[in-house]
Protein backbone atom coordinates (compact mmCIF):
# COMPACT_ATOMS: atom_id res chain seq x y z
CA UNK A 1 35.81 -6.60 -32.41
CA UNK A 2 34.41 -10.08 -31.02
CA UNK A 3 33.56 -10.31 -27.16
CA UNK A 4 34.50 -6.98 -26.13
CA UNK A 5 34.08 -5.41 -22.57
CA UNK A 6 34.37 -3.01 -20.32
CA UNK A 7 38.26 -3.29 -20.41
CA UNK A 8 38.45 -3.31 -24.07
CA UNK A 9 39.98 -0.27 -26.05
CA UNK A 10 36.76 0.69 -27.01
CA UNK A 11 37.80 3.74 -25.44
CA UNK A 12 36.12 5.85 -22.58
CA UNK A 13 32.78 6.22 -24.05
CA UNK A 14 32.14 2.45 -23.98
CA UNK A 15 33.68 2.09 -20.35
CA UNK A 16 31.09 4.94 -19.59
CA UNK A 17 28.46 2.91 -20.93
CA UNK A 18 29.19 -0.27 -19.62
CA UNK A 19 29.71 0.85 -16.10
CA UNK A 20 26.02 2.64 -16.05
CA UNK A 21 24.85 -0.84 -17.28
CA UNK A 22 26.38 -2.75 -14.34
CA UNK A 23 24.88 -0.36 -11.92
CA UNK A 24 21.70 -0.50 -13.21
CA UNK A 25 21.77 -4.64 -13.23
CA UNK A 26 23.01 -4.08 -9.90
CA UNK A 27 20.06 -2.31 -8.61
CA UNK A 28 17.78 -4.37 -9.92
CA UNK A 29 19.12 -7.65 -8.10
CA UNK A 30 19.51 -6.23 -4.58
CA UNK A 31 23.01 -4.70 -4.65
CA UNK A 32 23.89 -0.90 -4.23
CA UNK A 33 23.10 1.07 -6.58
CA UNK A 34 25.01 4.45 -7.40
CA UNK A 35 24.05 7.43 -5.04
CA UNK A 36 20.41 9.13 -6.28
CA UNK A 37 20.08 6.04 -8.61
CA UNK A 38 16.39 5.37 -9.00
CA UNK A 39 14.48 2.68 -6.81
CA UNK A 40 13.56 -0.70 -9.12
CA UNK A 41 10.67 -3.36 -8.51
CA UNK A 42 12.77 -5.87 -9.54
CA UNK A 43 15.52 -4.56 -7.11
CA UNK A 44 15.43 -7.95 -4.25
CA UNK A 45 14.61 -10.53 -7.64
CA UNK A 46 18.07 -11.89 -7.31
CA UNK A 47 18.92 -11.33 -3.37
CA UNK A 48 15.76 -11.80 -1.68
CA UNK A 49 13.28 -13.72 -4.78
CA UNK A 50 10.94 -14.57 -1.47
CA UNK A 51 10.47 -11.11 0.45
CA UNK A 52 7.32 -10.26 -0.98
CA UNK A 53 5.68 -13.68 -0.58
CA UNK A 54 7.43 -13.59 3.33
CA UNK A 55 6.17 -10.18 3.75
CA UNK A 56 2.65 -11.38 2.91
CA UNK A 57 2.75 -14.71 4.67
CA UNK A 58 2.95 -12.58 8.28
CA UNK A 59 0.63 -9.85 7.33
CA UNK A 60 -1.87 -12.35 6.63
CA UNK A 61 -1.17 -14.14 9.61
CA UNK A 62 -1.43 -11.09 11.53
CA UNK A 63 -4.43 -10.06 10.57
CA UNK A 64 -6.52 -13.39 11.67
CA UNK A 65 -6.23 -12.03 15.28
CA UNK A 66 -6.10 -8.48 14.57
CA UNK A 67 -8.20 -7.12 11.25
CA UNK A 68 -6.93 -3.50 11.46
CA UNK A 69 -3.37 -4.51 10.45
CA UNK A 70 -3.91 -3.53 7.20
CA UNK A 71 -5.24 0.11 7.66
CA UNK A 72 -2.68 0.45 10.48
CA UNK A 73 0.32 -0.89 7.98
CA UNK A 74 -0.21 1.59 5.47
CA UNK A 75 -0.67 4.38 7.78
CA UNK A 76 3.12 3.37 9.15
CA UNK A 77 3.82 3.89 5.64
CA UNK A 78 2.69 7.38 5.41
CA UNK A 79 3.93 8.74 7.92
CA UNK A 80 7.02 7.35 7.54
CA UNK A 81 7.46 8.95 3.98
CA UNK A 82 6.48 12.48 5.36
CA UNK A 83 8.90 12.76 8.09
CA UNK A 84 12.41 12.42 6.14
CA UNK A 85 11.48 10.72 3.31
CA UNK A 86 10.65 6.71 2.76
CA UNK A 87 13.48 5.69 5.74
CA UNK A 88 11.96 3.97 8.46
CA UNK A 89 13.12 6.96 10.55
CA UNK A 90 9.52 6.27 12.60
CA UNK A 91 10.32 2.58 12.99
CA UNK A 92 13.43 3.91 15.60
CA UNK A 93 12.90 3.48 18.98
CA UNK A 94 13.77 6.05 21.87
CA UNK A 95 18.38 5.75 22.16
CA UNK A 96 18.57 9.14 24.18
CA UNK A 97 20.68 11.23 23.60
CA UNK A 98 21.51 9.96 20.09
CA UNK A 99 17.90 8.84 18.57
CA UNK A 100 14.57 10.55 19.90
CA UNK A 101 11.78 8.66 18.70
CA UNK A 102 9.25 9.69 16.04
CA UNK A 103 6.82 7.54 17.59
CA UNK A 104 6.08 9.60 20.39
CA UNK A 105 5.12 13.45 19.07
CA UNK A 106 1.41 13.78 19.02
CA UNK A 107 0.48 12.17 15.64
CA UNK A 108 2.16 8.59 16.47
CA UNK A 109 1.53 8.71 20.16
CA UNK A 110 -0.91 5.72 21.07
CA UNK A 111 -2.52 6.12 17.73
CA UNK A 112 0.68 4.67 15.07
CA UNK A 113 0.52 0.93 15.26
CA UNK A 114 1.66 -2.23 14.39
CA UNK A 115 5.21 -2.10 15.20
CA UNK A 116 5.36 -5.69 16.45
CA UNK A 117 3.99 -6.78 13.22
CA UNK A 118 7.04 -5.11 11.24
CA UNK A 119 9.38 -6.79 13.46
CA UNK A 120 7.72 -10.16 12.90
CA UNK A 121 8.38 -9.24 9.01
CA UNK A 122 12.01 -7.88 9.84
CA UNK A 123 13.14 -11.06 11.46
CA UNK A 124 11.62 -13.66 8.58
CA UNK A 125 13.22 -11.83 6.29
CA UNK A 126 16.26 -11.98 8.38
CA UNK A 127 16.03 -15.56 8.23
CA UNK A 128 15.74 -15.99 4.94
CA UNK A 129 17.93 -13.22 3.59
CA UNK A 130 19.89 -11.88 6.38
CA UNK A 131 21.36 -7.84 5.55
CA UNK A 132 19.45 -7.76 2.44
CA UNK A 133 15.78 -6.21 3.16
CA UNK A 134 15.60 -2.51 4.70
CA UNK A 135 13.02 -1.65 7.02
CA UNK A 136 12.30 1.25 4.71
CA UNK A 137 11.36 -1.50 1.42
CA UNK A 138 9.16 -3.61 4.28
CA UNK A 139 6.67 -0.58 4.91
CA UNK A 140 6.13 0.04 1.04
CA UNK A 141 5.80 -3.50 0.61
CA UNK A 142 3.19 -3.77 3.54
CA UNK A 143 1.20 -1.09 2.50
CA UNK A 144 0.47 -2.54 -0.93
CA UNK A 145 0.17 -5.89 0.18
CA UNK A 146 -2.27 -4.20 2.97
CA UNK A 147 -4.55 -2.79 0.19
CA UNK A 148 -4.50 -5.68 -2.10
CA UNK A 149 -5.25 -8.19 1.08
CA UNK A 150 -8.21 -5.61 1.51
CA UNK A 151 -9.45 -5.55 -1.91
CA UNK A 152 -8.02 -2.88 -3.46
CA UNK A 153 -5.70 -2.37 -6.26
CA UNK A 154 -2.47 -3.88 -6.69
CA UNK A 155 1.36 -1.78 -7.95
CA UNK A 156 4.60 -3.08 -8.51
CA UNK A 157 6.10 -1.62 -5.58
CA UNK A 158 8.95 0.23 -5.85
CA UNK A 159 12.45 -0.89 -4.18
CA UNK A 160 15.56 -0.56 -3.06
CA UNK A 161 15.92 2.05 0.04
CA UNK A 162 18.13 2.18 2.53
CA UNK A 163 17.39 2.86 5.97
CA UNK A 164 18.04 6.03 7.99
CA UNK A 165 20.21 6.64 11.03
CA UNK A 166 18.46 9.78 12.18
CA UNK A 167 14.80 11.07 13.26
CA UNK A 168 13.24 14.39 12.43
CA UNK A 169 11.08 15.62 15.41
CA UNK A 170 10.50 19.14 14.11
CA UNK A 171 9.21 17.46 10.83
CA UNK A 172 6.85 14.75 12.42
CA UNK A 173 5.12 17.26 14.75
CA UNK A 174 4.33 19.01 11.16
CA UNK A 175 2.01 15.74 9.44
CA UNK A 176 -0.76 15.76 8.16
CA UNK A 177 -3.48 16.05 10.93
CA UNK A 178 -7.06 15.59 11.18
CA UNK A 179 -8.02 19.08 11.92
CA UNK A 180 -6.00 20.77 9.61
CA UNK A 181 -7.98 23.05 6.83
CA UNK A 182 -7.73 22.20 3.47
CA UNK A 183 -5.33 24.75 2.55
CA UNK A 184 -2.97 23.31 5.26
CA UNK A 185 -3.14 19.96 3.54
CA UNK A 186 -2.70 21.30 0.46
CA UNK A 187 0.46 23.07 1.35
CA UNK A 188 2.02 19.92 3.61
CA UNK A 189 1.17 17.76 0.51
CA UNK A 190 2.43 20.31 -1.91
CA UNK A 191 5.70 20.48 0.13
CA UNK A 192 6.15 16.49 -1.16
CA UNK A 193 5.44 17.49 -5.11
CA UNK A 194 2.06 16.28 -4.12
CA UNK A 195 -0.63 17.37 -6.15
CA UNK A 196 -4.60 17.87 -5.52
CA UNK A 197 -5.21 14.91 -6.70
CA UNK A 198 -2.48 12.84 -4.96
CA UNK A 199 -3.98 14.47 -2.18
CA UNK A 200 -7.74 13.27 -2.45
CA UNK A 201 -6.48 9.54 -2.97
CA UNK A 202 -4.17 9.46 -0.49
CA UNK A 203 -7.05 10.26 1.98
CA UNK A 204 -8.90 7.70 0.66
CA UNK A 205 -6.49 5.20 2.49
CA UNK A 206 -9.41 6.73 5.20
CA UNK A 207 -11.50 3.86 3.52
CA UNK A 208 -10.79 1.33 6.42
CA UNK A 209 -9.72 1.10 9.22
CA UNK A 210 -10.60 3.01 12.80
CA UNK A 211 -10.00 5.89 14.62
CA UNK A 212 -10.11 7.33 18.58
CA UNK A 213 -13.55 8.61 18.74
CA UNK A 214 -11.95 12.10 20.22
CA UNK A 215 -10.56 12.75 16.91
CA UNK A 216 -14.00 12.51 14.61
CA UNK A 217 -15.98 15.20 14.26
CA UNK A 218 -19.02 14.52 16.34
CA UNK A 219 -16.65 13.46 19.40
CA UNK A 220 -17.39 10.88 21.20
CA UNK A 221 -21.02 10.02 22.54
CA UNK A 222 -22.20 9.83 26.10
CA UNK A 223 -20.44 7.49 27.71
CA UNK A 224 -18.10 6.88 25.46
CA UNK A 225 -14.01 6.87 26.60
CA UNK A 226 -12.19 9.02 24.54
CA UNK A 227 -10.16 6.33 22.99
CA UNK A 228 -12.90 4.42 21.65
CA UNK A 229 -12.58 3.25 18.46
CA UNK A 230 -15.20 4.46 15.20
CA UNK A 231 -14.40 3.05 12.04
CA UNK A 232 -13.42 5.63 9.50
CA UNK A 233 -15.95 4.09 6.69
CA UNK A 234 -18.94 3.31 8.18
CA UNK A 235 -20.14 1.34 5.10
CA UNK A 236 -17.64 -1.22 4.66
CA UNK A 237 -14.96 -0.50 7.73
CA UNK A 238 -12.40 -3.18 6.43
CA UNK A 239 -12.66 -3.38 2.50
CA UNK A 240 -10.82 -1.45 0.68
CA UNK A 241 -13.22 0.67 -1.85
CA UNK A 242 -14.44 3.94 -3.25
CA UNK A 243 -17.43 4.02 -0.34
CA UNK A 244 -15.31 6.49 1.41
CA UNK A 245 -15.76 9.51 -1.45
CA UNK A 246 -19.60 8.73 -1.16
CA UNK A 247 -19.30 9.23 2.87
CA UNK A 248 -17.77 12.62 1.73
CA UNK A 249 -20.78 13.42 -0.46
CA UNK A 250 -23.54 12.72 2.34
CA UNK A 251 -21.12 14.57 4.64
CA UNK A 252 -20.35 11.57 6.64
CA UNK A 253 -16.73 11.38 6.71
CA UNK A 254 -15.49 10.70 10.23
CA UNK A 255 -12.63 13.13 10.22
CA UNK A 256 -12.69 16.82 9.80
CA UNK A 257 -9.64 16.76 7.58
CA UNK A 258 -11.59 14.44 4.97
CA UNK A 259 -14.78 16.75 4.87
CA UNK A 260 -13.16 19.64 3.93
CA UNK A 261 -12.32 18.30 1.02
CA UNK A 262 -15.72 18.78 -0.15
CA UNK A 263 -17.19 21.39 2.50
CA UNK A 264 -13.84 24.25 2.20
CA UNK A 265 -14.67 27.35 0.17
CA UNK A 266 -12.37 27.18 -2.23
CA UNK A 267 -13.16 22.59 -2.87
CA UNK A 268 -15.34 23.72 -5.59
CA UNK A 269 -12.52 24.35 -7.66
CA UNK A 270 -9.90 22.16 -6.33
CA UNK A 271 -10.70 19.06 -4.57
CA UNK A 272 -14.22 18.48 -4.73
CA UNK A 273 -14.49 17.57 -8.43
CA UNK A 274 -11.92 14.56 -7.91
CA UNK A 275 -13.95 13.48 -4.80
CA UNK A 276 -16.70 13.24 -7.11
CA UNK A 277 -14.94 11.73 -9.79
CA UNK A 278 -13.71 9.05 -7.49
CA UNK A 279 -17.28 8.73 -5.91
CA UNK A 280 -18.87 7.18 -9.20
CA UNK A 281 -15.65 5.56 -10.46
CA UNK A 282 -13.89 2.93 -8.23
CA UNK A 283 -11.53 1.94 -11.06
CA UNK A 284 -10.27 5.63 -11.30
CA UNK A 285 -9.60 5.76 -7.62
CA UNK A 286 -7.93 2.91 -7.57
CA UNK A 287 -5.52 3.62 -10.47
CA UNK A 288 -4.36 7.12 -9.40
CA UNK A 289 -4.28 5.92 -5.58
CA UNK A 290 -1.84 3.30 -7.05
CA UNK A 291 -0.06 5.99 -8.89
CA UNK A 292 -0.18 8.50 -5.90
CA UNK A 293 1.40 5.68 -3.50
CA UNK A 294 4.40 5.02 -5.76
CA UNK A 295 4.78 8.73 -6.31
CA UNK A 296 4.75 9.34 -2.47
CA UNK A 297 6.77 6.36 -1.86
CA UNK A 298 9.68 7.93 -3.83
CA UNK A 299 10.12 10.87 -1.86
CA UNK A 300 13.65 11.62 -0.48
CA UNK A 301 14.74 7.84 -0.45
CA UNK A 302 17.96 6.82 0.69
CA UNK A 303 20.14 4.52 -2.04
CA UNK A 304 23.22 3.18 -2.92
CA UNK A 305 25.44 3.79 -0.36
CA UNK A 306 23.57 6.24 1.90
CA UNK A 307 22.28 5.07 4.93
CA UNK A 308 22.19 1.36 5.77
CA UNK A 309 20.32 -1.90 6.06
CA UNK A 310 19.30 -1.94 10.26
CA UNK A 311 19.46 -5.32 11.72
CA UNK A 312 16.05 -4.15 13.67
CA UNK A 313 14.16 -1.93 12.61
CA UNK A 314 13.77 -0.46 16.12
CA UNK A 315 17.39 -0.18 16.26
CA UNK A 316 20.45 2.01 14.23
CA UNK A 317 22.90 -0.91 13.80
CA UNK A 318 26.53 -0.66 15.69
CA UNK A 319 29.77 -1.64 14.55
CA UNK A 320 29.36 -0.02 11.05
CA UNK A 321 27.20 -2.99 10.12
């Protein structure tokens, strides 16, 4: 039968078939996909072609006056995806009673950063494709471009979430923290199908970037305030490399939630042998962090028709927009 279609008689199967196709196509070019239908790199090709390259454009802007935009983009990233899923759920500002922000439990509070810098992002993209972008998609694709600006690897970043309309306190005063011992890490990474060694490249997103001398685990010297700032590598604070793991090995990591990755009891056996592993071999960290980031970046995402596309990121959007 010549040109047939999705209204032909082919009968149910082919209407089955065809209207899995269309959903699929229409993921991939920026329209909703069905509900739980998997995210797509190619998902803004047709809507948005220029988000990536607009994404990029302020990031690198950004970071002329302010060089810790990368670390500090990724990092919104992260603990963004552990709190609800990938939703921008930390991106909401305080809209008591409805919204209490993520932003303010102990692990955001004066330390999560660059929120100015995602609404620079928010409202290019805005310009250029207004409704189409979520705030969700503009952290993933920040935190690659972050890395890659830095000198680390490159991924096809995964798209297509939708953004969320609620925060999770309970959850974000459960992250990751610096003091936790590695079997705590283990279990809040393990609690994300996050394995041992997702868990020992993730950290090494520790390779740039600083931290509040108050959190490190030698304090902060005499005379120091406690929000000082000590860069997390030491060796090259704002390239993205492998000199992290050999920190670990000389037992110079800054934080005591990195070191126990080699100094825990039970590291021998778990942990320490992919420290090591990514100590001598940059290549290897960089392909599994790559793999570990899309892997985290697909937990719990909102598609299709959950959730929406906010108007600013700060903000859940009114009027059923």
């Amino acid at each position: 039968m010549a040109n047939s279609s999705c209204s032909s008689s082919l009968g149910l199967l082919l209407a089955t078939h065809c209207a899995l196709l269309l959903a699929l196509v229409g993921a991939a070019h920026g329209h909703p996909p069905l509900a739980g239908s998997a995210l797509s790199s190619l998902f803004y090709d047709e809507s948005c072609p220029s988000a990536y390259d607009i994404v990029r454009r302020v990031i690198q802007d950004a970071r002329v006056s302010d060089p810790r935009i990368p670390a500090s983009l990724i990092r919104l990233h992260f603990h963004d995806c552990f709190v609800n899923g990938c939703d921008g759920s930390l991106l909401l500002d305080d809209d008591l009673p409805a919204i209490q922000s993520e932003k303010n439990v102990p692990a955001n509070d004066n330390s999560a950063r660059g929120f100015p810098v995602v609404d620079d992002i928010k409202s290019a993209l805005e310009d250029a494709c207004p409704g189409i972008v979520s705030c969700a998609d503009i952290l993933a694709l920040a935190a690659e471009i972050s890395v890659e600006l830095a000198g680390g690897p490159r991924w096809r970043v995964q798209l297509g979430r939708r953004d969320g309309t609620t925060t999770n306190i309970e959850s974000a005063n459960n992250l990751p923290s610096f003091s936790d011992p590695l079997d705590k890490l283990q279990e809040k990474f393990r609690n994300f199908n996050l394995d041992d060694t997702d868990l020992v490249a993730l950290q090494g997103a520790h390779t740039f970037g600083k931290v509040q001398c108050q959190f490190t685990r030698e304090n902060c010297s005499a005379g120091q305030p406690e929000g000082a700032l000590e860069n997390l590598d030491q060796v090259t604070p704002n390239v993205f490399d492998n000199k992290y793991y050999g920190n670990l090995l000389h037992g110079r990591a800054q934080l005591p939630s990195d070191q126990v990755m080699l100094s825990d009891p039970s590291a021998p056996t778990t942990t320490a042998p992919i420290v090591q592993r990514f100590a001598s071999n940059q290549q290897d960290f960089f392909k599994n962090f790559a793999m570990s980031m899309i892997k985290m970046g697909n937990i719990s995402p909102l598609t299709g028709r959950d959730g929406e596309i906010r108007k600013n990121c700060r903000r859940v959007n009114s009027n059923g927009y």
